[in-house]
PDB file of N, CA and C in Angstrom:
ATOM      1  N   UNK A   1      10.763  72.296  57.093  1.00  0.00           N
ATOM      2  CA  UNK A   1      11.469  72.979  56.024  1.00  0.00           C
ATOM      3  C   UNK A   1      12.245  71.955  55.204  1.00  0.00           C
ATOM      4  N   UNK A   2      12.001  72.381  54.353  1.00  0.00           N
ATOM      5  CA  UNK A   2      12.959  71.213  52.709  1.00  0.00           C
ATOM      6  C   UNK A   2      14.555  71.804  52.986  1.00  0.00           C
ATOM      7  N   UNK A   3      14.963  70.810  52.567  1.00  0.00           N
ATOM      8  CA  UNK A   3      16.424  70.583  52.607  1.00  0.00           C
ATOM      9  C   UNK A   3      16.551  71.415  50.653  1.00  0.00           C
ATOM     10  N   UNK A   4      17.643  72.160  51.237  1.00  0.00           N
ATOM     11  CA  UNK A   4      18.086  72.780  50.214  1.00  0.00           C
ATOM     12  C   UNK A   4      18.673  71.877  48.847  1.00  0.00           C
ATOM     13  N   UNK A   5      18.380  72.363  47.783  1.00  0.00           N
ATOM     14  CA  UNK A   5      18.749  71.217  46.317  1.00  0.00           C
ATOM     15  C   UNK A   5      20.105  72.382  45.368  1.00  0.00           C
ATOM     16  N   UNK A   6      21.119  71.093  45.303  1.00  0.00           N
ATOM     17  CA  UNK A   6      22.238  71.126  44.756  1.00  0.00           C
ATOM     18  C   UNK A   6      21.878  71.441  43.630  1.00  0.00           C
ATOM     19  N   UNK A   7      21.659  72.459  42.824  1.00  0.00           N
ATOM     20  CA  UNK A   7      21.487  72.749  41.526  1.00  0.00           C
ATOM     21  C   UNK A   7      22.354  72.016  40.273  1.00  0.00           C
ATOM     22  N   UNK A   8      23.519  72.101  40.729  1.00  0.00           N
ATOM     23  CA  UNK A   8      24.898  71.580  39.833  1.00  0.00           C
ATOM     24  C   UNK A   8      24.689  70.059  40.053  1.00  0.00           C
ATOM     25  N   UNK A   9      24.592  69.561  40.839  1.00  0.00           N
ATOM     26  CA  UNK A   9      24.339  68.205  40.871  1.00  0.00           C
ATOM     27  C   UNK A   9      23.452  67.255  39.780  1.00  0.00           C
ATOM     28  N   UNK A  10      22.214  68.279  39.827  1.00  0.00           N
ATOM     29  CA  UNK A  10      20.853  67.914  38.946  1.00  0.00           C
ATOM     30  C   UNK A  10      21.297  67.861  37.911  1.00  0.00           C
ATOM     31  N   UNK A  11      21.829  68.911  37.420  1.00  0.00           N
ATOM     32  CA  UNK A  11      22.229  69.658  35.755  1.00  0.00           C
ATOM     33  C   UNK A  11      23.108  68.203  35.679  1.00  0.00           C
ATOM     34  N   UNK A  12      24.282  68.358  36.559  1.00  0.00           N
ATOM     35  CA  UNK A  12      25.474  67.390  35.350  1.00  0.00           C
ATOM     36  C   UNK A  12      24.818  65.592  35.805  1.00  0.00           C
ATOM     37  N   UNK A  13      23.723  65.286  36.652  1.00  0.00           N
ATOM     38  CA  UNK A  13      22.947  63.987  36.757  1.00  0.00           C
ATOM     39  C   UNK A  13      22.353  64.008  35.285  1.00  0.00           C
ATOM     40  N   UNK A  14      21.676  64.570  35.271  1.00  0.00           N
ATOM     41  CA  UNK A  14      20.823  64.823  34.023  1.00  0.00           C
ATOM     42  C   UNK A  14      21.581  64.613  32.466  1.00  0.00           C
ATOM     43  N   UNK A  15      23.061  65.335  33.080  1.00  0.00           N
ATOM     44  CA  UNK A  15      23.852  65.051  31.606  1.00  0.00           C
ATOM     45  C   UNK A  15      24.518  63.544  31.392  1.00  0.00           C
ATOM     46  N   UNK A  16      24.450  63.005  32.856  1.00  0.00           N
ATOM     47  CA  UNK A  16      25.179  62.081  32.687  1.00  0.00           C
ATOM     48  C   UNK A  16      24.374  60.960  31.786  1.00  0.00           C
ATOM     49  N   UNK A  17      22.800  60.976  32.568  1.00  0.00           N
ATOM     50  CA  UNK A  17      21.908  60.127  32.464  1.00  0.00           C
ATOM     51  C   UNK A  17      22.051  60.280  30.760  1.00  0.00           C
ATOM     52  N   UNK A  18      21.487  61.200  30.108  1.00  0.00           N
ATOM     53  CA  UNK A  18      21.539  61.733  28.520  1.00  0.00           C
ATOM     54  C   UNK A  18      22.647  60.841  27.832  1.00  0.00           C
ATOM     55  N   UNK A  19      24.088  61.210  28.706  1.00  0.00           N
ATOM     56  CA  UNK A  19      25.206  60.729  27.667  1.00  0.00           C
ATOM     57  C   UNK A  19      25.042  59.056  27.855  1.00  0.00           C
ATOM     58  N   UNK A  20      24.487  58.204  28.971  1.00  0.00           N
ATOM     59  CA  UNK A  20      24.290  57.034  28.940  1.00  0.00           C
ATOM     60  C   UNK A  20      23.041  56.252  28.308  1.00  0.00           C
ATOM     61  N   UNK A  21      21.967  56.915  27.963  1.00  0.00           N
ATOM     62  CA  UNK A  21      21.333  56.698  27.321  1.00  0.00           C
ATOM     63  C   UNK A  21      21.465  57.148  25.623  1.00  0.00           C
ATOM     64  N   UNK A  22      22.468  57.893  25.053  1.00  0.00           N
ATOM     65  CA  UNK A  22      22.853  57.794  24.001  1.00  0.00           C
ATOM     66  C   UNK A  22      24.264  56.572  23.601  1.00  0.00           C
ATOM     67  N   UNK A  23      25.161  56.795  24.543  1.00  0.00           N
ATOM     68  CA  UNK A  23      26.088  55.406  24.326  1.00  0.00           C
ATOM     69  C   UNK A  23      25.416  54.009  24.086  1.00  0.00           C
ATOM     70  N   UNK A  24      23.910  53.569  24.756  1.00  0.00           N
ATOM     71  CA  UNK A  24      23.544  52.736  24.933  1.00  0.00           C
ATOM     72  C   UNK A  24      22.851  52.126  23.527  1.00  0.00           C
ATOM     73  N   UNK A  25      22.252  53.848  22.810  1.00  0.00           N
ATOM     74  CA  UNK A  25      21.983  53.761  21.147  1.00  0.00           C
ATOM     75  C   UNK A  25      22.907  53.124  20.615  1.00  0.00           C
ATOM     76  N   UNK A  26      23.733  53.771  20.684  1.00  0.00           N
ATOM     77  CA  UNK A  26      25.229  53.535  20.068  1.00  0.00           C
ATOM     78  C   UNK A  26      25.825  52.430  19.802  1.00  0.00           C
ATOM     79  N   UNK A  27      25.219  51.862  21.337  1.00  0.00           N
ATOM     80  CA  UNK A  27      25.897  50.714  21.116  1.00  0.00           C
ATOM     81  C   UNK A  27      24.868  49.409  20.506  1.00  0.00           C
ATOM     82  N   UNK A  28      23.890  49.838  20.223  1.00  0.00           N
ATOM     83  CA  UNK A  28      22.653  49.241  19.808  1.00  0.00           C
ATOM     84  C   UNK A  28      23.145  48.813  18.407  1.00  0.00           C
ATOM     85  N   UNK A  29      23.090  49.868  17.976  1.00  0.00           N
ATOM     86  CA  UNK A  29      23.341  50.717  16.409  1.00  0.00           C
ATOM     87  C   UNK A  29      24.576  50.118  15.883  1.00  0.00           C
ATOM     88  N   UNK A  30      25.808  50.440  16.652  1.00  0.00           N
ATOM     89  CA  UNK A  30      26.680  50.090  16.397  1.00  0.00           C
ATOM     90  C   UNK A  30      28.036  48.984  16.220  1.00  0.00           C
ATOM     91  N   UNK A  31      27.204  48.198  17.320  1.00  0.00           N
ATOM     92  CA  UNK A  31      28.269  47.518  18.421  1.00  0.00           C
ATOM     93  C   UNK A  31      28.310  46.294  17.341  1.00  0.00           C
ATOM     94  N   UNK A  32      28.907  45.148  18.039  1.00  0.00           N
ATOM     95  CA  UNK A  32      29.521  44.122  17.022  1.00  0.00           C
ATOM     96  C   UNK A  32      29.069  43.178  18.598  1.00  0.00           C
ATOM     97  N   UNK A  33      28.309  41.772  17.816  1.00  0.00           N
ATOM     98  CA  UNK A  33      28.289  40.854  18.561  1.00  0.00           C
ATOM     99  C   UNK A  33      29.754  40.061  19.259  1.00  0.00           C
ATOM    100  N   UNK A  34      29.653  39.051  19.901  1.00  0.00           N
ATOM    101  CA  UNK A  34      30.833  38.399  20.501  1.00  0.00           C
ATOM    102  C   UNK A  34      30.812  37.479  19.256  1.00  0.00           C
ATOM    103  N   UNK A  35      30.355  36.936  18.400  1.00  0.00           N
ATOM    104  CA  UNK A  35      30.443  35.796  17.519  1.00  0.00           C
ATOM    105  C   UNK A  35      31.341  36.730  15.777  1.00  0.00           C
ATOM    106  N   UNK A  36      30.292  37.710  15.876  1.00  0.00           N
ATOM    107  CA  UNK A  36      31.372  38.791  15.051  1.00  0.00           C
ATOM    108  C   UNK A  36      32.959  38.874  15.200  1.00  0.00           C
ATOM    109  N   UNK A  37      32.960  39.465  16.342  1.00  0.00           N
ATOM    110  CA  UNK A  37      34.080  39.925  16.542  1.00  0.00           C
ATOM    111  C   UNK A  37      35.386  38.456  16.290  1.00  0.00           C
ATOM    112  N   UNK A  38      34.848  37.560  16.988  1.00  0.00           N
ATOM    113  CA  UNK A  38      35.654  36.595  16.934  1.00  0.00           C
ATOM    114  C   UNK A  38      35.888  35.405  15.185  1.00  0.00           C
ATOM    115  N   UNK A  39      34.837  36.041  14.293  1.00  0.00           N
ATOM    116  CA  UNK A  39      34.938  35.999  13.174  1.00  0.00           C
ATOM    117  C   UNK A  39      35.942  36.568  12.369  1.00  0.00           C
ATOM    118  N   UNK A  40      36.138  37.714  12.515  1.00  0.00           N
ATOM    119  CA  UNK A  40      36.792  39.082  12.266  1.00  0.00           C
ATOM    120  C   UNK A  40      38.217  38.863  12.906  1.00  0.00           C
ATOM    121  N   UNK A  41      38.890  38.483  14.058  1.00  0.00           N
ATOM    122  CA  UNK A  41      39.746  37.657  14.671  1.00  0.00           C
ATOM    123  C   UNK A  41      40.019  36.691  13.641  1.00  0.00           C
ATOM    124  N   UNK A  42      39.649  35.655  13.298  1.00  0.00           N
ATOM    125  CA  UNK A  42      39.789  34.752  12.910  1.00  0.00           C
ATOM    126  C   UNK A  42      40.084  34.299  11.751  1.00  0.00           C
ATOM    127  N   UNK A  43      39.725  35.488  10.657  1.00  0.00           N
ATOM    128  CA  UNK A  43      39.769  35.893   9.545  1.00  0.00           C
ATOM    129  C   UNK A  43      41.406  36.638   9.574  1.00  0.00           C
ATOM    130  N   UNK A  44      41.614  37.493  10.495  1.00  0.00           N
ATOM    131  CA  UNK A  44      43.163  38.091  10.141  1.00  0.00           C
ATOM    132  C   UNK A  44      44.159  37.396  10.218  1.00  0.00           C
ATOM    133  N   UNK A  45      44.136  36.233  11.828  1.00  0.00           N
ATOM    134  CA  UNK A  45      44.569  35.035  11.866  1.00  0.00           C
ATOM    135  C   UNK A  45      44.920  34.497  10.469  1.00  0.00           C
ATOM    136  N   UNK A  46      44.056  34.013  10.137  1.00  0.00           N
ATOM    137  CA  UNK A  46      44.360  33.117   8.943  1.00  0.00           C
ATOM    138  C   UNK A  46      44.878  33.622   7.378  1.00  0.00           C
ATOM    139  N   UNK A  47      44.523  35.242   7.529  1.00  0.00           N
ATOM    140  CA  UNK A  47      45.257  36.267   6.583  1.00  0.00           C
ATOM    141  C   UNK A  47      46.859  36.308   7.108  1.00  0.00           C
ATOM    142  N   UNK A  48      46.982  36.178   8.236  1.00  0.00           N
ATOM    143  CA  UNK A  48      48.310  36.374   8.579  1.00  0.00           C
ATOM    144  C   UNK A  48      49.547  35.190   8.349  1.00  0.00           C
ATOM    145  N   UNK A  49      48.872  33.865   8.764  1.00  0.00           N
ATOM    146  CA  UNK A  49      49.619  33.118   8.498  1.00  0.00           C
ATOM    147  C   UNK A  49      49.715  32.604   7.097  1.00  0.00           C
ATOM    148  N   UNK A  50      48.885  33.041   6.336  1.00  0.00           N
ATOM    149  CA  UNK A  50      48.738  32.781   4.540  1.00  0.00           C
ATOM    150  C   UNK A  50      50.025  33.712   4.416  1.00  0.00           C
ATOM    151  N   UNK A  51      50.441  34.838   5.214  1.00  0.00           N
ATOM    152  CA  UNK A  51      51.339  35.905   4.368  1.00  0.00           C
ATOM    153  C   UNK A  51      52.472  35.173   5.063  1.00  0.00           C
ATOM    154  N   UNK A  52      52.664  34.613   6.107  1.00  0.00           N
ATOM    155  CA  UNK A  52      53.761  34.033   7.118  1.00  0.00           C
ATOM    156  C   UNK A  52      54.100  33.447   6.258  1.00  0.00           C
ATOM    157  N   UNK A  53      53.189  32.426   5.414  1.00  0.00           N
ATOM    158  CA  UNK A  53      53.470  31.031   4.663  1.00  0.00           C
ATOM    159  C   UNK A  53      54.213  31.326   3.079  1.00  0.00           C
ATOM    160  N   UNK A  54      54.131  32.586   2.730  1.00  0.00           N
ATOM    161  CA  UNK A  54      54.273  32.947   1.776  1.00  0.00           C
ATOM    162  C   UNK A  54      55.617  33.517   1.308  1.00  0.00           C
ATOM    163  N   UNK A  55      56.235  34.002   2.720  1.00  0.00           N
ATOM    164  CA  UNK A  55      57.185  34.905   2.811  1.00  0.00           C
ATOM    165  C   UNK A  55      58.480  34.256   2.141  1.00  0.00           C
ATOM    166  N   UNK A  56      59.489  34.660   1.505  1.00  0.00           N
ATOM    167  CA  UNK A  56      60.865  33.974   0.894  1.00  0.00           C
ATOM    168  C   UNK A  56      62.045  34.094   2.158  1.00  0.00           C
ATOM    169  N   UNK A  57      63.084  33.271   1.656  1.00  0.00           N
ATOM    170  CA  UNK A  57      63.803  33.252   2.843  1.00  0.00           C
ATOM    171  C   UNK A  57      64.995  33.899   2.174  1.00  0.00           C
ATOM    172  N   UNK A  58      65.537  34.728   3.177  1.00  0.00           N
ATOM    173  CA  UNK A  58      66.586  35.692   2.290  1.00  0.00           C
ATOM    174  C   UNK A  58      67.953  35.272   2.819  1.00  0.00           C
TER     175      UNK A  58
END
């Protein structure tokens, strides 16, 4: 005799699998390399201290 099957188990496996294979689009689609990101960093950096450099002294 078969061992009885967790119905609820299947269902929310199944959802999980779904929601990880859409994040994974997502992140395909969406995501930002490590060389990006640290571009983008690097860029505010240097926006920031242009405004640091700029500032008057009161």
């Amino acid at each position: 005799m078969n061992t009885p099957l967790n119905m609820n188990k299947i269902r929310k496996e199944r959802g999980r699998t779904s929601r990880r294979a859409r994040a994974d689009e997502n992140a395909v689609q969406f995501g930002q390399t490590k060389t990006q990101k640290e571009a983008l960093k690097a860029a505010a950096e240097k926006i920031a201290r242009n405004l640091d450099g700029h500032k008057r002294e009161t």
